[in-house]
Protein backbone atom coordinates (compact mmCIF):
# COMPACT_ATOMS: atom_id res chain seq x y z
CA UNK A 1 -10.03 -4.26 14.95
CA UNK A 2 -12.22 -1.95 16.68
CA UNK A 3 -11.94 0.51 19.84
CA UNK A 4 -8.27 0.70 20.71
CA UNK A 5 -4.36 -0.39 20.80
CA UNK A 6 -4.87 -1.81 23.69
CA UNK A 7 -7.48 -4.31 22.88
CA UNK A 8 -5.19 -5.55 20.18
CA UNK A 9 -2.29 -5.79 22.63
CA UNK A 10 -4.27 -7.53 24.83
CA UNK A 11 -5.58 -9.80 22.27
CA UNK A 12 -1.85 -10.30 21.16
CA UNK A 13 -0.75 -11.36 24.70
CA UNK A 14 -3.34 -13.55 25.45
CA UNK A 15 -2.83 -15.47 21.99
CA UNK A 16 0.84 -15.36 22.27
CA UNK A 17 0.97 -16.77 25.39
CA UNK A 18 -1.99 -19.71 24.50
CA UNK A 19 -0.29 -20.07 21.12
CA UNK A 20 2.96 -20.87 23.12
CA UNK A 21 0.88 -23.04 25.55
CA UNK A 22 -0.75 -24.94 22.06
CA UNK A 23 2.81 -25.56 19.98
CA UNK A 24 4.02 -26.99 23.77
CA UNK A 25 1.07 -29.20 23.58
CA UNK A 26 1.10 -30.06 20.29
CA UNK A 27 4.47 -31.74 20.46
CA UNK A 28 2.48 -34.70 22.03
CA UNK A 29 0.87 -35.23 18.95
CA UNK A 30 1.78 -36.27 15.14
CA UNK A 31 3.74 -33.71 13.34
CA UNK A 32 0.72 -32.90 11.66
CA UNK A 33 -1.09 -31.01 14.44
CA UNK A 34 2.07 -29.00 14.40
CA UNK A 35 1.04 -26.41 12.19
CA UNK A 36 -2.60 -26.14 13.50
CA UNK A 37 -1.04 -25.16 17.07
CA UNK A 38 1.04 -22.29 15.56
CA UNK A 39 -2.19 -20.87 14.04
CA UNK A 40 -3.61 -18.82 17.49
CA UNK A 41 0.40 -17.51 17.89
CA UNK A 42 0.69 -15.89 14.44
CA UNK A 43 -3.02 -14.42 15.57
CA UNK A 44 -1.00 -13.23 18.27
CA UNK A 45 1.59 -11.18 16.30
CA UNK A 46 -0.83 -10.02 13.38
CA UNK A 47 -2.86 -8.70 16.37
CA UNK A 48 0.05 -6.95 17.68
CA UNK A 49 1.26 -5.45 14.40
CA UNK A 50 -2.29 -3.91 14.13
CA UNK A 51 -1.50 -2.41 18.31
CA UNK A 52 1.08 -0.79 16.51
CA UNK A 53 -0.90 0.87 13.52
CA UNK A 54 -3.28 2.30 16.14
CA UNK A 55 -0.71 3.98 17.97
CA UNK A 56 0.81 5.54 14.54
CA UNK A 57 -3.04 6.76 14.08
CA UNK A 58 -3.40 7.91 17.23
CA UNK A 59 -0.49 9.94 17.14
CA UNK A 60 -1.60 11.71 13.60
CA UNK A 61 1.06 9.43 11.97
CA UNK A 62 -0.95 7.87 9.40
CA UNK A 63 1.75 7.37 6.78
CA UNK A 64 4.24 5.97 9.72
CA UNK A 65 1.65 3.35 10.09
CA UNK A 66 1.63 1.91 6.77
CA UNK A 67 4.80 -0.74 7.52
CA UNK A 68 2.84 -1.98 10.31
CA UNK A 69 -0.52 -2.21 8.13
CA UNK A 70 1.80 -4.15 5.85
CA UNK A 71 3.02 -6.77 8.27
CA UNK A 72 -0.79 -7.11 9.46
CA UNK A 73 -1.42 -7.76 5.60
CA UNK A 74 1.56 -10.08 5.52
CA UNK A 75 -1.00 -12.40 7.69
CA UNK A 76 -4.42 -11.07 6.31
CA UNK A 77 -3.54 -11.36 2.54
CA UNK A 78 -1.01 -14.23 2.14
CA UNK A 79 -0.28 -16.28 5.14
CA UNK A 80 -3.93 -17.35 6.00
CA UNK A 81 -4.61 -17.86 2.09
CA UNK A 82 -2.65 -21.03 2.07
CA UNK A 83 -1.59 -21.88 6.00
CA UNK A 84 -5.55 -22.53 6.54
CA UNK A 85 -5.56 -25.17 3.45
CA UNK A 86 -2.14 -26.23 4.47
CA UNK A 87 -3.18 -26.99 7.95
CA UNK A 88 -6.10 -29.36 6.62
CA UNK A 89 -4.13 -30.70 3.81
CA UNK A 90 -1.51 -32.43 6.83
CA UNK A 91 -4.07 -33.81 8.86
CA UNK A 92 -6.32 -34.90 6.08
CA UNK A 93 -6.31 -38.75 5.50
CA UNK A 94 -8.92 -38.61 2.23
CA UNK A 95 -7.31 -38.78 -0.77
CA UNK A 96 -9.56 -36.45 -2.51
CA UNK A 97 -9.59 -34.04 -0.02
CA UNK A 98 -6.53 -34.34 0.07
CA UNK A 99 -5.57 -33.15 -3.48
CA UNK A 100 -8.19 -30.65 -3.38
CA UNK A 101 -6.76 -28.96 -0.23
CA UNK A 102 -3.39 -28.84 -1.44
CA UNK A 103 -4.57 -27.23 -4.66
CA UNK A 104 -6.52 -24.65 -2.83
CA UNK A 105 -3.28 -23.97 -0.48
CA UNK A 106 -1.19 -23.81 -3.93
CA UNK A 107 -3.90 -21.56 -5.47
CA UNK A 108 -4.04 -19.48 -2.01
CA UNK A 109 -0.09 -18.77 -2.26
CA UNK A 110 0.46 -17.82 -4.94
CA UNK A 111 -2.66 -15.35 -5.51
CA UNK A 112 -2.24 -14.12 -1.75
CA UNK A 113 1.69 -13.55 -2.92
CA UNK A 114 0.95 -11.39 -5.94
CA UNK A 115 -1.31 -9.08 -3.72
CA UNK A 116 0.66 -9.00 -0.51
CA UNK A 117 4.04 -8.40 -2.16
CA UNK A 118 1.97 -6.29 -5.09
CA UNK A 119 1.45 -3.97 -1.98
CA UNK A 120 4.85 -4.63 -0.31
CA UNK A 121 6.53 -3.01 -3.31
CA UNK A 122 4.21 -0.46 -3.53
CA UNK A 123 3.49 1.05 -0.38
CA UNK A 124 2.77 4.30 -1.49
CA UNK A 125 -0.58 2.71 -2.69
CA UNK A 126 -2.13 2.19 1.20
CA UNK A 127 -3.40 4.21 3.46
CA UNK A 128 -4.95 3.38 6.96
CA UNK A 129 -7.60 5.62 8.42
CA UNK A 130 -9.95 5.09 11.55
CA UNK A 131 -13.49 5.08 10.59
CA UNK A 132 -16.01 4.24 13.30
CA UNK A 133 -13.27 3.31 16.16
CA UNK A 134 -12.31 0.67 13.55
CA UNK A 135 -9.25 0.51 10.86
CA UNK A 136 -9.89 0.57 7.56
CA UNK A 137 -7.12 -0.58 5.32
CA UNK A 138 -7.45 0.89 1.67
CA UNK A 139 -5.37 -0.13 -1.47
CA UNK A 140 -4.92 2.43 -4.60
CA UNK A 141 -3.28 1.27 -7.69
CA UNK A 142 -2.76 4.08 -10.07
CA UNK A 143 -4.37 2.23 -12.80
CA UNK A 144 -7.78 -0.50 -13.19
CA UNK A 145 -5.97 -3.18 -15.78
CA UNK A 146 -9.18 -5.00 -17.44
CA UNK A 147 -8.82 -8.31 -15.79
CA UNK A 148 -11.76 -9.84 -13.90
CA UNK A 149 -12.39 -12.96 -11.81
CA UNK A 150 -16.02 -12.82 -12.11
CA UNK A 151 -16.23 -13.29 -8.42
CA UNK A 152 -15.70 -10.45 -5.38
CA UNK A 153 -12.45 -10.70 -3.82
CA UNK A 154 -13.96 -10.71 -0.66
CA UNK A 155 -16.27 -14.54 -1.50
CA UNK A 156 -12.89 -16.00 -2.91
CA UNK A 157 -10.92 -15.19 -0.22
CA UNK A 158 -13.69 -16.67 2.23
CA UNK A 159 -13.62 -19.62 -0.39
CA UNK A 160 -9.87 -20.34 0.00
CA UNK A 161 -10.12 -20.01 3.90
CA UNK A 162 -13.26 -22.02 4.60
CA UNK A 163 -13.78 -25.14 2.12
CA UNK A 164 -10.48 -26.80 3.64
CA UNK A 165 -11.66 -26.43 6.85
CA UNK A 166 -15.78 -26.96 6.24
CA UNK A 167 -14.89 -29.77 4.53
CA UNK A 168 -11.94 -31.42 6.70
CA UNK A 169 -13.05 -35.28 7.64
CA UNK A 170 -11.83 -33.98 11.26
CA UNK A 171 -14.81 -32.93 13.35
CA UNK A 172 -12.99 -30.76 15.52
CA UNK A 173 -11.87 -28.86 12.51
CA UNK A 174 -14.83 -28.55 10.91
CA UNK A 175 -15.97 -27.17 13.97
CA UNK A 176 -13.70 -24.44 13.83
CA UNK A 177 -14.04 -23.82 10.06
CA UNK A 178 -18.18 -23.39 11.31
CA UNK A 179 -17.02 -20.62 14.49
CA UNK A 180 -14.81 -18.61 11.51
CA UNK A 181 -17.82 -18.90 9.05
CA UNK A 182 -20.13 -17.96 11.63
CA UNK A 183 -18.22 -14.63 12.35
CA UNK A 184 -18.30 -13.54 8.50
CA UNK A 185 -21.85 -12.07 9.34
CA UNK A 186 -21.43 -9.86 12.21
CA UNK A 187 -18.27 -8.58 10.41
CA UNK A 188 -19.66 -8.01 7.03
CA UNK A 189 -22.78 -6.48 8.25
CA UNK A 190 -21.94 -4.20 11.22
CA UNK A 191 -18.39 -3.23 10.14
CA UNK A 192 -18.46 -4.42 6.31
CA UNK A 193 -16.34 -0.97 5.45
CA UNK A 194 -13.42 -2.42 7.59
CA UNK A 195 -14.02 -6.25 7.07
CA UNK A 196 -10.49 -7.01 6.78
CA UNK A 197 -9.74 -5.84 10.19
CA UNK A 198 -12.87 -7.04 12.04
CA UNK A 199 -12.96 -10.72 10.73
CA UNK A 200 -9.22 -11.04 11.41
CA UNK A 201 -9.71 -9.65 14.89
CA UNK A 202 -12.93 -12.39 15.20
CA UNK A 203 -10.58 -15.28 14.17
CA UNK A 204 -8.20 -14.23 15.97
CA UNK A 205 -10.15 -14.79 19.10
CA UNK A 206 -11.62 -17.99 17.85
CA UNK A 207 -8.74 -19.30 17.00
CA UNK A 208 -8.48 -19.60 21.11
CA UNK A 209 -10.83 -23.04 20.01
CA UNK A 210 -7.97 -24.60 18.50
CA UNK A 211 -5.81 -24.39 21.95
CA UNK A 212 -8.59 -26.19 23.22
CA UNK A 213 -8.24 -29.08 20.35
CA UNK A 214 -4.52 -29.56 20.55
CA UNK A 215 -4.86 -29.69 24.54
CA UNK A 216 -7.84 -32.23 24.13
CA UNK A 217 -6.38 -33.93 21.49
CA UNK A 218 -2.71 -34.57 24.00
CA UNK A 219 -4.63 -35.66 26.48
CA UNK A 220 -6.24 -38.35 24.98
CA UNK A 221 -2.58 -39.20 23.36
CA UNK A 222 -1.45 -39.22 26.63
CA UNK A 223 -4.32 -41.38 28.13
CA UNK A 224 -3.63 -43.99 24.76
CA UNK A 225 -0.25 -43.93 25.38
């Protein structure tokens, strides 16, 4: 994200630690709130791996940095693609929904796997760069095959992340699909030349919401119980 290591380190701690705090929590609840608690830890870590590629870039190591910037895209570029859908699809009672969600999540893995491990076997392809205290993240490919989705990568990828969760039949995660669609603006239009970084950085921090759900949700298991 933008300014420093040490915003991302302290943005890693704090989500660690809640993230920690949430899974505790969480194992009040029905196994399927499990994977919704874990979501603010792996925050935590992506956040962290990204401390790291600002202290390769501040040290003039730009090509030191690119593991790191690969374990951030580990999270940015497959994880989220189908944990997000996932994380609905367990909770979700609909039937409809249901199937939908899980076909998103199936559709998120495997196209968020062919570009993560795309890069992952082709490192030499990235580079990382500050541009406007922000990273920017930038993929090469020696070659432009004709193949087109019709569709920016940037709207499917919002697509994949945000239906399951805009259109969950729980409030409090529609709620939080609202706060991650919400930050899409300020990130595309103030720092659209290093989206990647910026929206992960703004979900990161929102993700903080769902500590608050999983607590909530315990303590009125605890009350019922």
């Amino acid at each position: 994200m933008c300014i420093s290591s040490t915003v991302s380190y302290s943005a890693a701690a704090v989500l660690v630690a809640t993230g920690f705090y949430a899974v505790q929590q969480a194992r009040r609840l029905p196994p399927a709130y499990w994977l919704l608690a874990t979501v603010p830890l792996f925050f935590g870590i992506q956040q962290a791996f990204e401390g790291r590629v600002w202290q390769m870039l501040d040290a003039g190591e730009g090509e030191s940095a690119v593991p790191f910037a690969l374990g951030f895209h580990f999270f940015s570029h497959f994880l989220w693609l189908w944990w997000f859908p996932l994380c609905s699809y367990v909770v979700e009672r609909g039937r409809f929904r249901k199937r939908l969600f899980l076909g998103i999540a199936i559709f998120g893995g495997l196209a968020g796997g062919l570009v993560f491990f795309t890069l992952l076997f082709n490192a030499d392809w990235m580079s990382v760069e500050v541009e406007q205290h922000s990273i920017v993240y930038r993929a090469s490919p020696p070659f432009r095959g004709p193949f087109s989705i019709g569709i920016p990568p940037s709207a499917l990828y919002a697509l994949i992340v945000l239906v399951p969760l805009l259109f969950s039949s729980q409030r409090q995660i529609r709620i939080f699909g609202a706060l991650i669609a919400a930050s899409t603006v300020p990130a595309s239009l103030a720092w659209g030349f290093a989206f990647v970084s910026v929206w992960c950085f703004f979900a990161a921090v929102l993700s903080l919401y769902l500590v608050y759900m999983i607590r909530r949700l315990a303590e009125e298991q605890g009350v019922a119980g």
